[in-house]
C-alpha atoms as a PDB file:
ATOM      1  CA  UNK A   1       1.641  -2.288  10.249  1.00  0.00           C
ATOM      2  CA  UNK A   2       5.621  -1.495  10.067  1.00  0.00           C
ATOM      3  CA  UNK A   3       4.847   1.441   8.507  1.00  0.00           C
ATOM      4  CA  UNK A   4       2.301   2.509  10.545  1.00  0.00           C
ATOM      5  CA  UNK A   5       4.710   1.952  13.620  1.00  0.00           C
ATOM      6  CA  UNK A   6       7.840   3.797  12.124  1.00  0.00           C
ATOM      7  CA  UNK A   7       5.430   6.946  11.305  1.00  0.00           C
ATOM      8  CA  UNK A   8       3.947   6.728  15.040  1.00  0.00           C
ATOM      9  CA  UNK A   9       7.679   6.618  16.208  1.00  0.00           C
ATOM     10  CA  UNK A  10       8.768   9.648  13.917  1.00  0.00           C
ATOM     11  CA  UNK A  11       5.905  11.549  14.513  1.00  0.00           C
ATOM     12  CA  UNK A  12       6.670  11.005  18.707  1.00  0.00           C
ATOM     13  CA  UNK A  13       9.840  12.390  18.099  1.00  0.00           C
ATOM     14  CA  UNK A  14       8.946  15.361  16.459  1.00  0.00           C
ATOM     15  CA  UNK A  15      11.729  13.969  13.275  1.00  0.00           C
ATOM     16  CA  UNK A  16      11.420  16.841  10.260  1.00  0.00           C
ATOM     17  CA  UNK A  17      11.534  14.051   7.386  1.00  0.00           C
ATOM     18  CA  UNK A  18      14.184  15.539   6.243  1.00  0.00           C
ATOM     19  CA  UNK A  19      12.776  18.717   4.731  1.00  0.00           C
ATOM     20  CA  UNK A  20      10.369  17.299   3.466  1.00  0.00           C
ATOM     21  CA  UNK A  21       6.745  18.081   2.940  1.00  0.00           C
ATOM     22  CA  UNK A  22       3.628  15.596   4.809  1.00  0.00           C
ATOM     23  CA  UNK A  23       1.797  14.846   1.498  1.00  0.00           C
ATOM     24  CA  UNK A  24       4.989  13.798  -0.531  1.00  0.00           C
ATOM     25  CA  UNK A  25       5.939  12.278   2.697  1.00  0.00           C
ATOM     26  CA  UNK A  26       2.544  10.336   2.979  1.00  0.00           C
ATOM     27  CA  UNK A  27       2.671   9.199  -0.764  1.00  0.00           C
ATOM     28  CA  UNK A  28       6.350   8.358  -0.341  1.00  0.00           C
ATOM     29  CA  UNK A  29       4.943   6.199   2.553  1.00  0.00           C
ATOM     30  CA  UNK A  30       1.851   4.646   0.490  1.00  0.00           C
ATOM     31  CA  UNK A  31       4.344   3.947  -2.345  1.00  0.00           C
ATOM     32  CA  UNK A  32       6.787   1.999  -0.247  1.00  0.00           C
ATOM     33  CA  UNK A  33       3.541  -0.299   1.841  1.00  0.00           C
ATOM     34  CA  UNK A  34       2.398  -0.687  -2.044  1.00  0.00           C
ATOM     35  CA  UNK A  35       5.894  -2.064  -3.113  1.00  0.00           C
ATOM     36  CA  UNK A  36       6.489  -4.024  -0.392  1.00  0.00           C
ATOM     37  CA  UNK A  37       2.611  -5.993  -0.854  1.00  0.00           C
ATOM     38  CA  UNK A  38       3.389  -5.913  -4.635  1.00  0.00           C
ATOM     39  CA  UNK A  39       6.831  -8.138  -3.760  1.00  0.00           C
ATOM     40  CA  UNK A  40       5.237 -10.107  -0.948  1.00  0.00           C
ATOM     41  CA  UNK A  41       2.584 -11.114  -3.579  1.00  0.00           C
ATOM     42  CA  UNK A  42       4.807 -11.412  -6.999  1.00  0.00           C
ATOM     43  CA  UNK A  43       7.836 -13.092  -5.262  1.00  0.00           C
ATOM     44  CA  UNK A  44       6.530 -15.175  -1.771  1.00  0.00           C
ATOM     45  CA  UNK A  45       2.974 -15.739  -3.428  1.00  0.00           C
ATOM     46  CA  UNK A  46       1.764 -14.014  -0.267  1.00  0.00           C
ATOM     47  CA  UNK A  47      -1.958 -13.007  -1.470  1.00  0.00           C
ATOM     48  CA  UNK A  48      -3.215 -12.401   2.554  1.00  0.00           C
ATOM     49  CA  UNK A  49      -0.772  -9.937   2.790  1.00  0.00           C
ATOM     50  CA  UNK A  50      -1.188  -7.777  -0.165  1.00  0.00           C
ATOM     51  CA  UNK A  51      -4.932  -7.814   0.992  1.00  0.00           C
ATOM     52  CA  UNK A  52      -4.019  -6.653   3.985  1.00  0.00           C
ATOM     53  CA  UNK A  53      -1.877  -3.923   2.800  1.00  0.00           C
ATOM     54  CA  UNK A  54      -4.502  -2.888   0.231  1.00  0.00           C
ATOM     55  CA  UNK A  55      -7.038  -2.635   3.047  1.00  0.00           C
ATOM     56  CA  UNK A  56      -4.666  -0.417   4.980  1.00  0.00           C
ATOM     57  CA  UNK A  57      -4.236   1.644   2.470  1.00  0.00           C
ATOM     58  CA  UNK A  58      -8.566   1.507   1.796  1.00  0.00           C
ATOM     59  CA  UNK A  59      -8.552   2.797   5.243  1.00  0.00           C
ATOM     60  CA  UNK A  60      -5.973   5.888   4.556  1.00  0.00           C
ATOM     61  CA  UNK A  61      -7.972   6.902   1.390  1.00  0.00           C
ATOM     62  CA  UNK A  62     -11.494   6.608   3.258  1.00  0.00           C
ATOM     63  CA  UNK A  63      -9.686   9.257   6.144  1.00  0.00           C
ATOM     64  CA  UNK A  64      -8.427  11.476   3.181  1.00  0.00           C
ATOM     65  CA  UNK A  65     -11.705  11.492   1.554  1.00  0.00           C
ATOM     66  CA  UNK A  66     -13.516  12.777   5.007  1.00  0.00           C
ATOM     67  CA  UNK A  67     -11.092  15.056   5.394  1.00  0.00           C
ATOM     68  CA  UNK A  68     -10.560  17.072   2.031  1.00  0.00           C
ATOM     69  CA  UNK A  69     -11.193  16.527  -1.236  1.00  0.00           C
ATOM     70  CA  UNK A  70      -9.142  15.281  -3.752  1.00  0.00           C
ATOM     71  CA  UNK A  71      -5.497  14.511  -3.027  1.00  0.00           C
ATOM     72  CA  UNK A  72      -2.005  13.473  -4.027  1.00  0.00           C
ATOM     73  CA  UNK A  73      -2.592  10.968  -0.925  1.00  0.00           C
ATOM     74  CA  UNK A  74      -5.427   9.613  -2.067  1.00  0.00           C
ATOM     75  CA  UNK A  75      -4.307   9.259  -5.753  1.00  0.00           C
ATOM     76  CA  UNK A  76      -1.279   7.378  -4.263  1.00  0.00           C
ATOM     77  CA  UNK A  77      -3.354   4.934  -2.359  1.00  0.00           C
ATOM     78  CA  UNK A  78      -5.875   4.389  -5.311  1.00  0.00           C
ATOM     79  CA  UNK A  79      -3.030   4.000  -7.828  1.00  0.00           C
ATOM     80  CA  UNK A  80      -1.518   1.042  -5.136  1.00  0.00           C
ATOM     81  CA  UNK A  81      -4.684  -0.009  -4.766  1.00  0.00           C
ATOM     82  CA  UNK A  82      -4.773  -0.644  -8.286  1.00  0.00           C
ATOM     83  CA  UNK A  83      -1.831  -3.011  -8.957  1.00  0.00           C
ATOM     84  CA  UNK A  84      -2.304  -4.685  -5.803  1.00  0.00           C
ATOM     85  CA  UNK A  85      -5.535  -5.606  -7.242  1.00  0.00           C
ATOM     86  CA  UNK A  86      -4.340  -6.430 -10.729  1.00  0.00           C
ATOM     87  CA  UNK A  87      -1.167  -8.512  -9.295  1.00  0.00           C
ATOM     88  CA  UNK A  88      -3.368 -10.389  -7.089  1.00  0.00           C
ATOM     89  CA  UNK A  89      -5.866 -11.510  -9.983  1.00  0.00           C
ATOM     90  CA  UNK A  90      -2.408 -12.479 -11.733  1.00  0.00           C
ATOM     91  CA  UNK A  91      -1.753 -14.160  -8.867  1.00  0.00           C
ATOM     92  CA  UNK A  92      -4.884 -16.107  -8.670  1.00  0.00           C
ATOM     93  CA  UNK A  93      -4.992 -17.133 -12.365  1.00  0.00           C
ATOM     94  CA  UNK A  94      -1.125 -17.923 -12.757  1.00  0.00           C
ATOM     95  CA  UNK A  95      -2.091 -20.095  -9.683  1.00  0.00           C
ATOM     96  CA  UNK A  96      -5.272 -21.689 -11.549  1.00  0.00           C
ATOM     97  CA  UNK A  97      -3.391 -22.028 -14.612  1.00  0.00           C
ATOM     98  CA  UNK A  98      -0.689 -24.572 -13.050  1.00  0.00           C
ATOM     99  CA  UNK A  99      -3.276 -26.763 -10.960  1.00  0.00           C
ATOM    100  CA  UNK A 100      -4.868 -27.353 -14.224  1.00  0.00           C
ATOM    101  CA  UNK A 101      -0.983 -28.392 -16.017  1.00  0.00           C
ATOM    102  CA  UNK A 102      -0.865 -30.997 -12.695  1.00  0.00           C
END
């Protein structure tokens, strides 16, 4: 949701991002969320969180896909998508793995 609320707050006042284009702004974005629910996950063991980033970013790629076809944006999300997906199964078995050792 940070991310959400710094791109409301840059978007209300009118900031350029720096020269920079939306769609590698937007991935830049997706990329960041992704990181940030890849460490919550690998390093706090957070697994609600990187669910709930992956969702958000389920939600951005749903919007992209009704509103043009195939994108950088929705590569990015898909891609984040991804390894949250694959670090959370890590997750989930690394966690399996040392009940059984107790």
């Amino acid at each position: 949701a940070t991310i959400v609320n710094v791109a409301v707050y840059f978007t209300s006042i009118d900031w350029n991002k720096l020269g920079i284009s939306p769609t590698v702004w937007a991935v830049t974005m997706i990329c960041a969320g992704g990181l940030v629910g890849l460490w919550l996950l690998l390093k706090m063991r957070l697994i609600p969180a990187a669910l709930s980033i992956g969702w958000g970013l389920f939600g951005i790629f749903m919007k992209q896909r009704q509103l043009e076809g195939p994108n950088a944006v929705m590569t990015a999300c898909l891609i984040m998508i991804g390894l949250l997906a694959i670090g959370i199964g890590w997750s989930i078995t690394k966690r399996k793995q040392s009940e059984m050792m107790n």
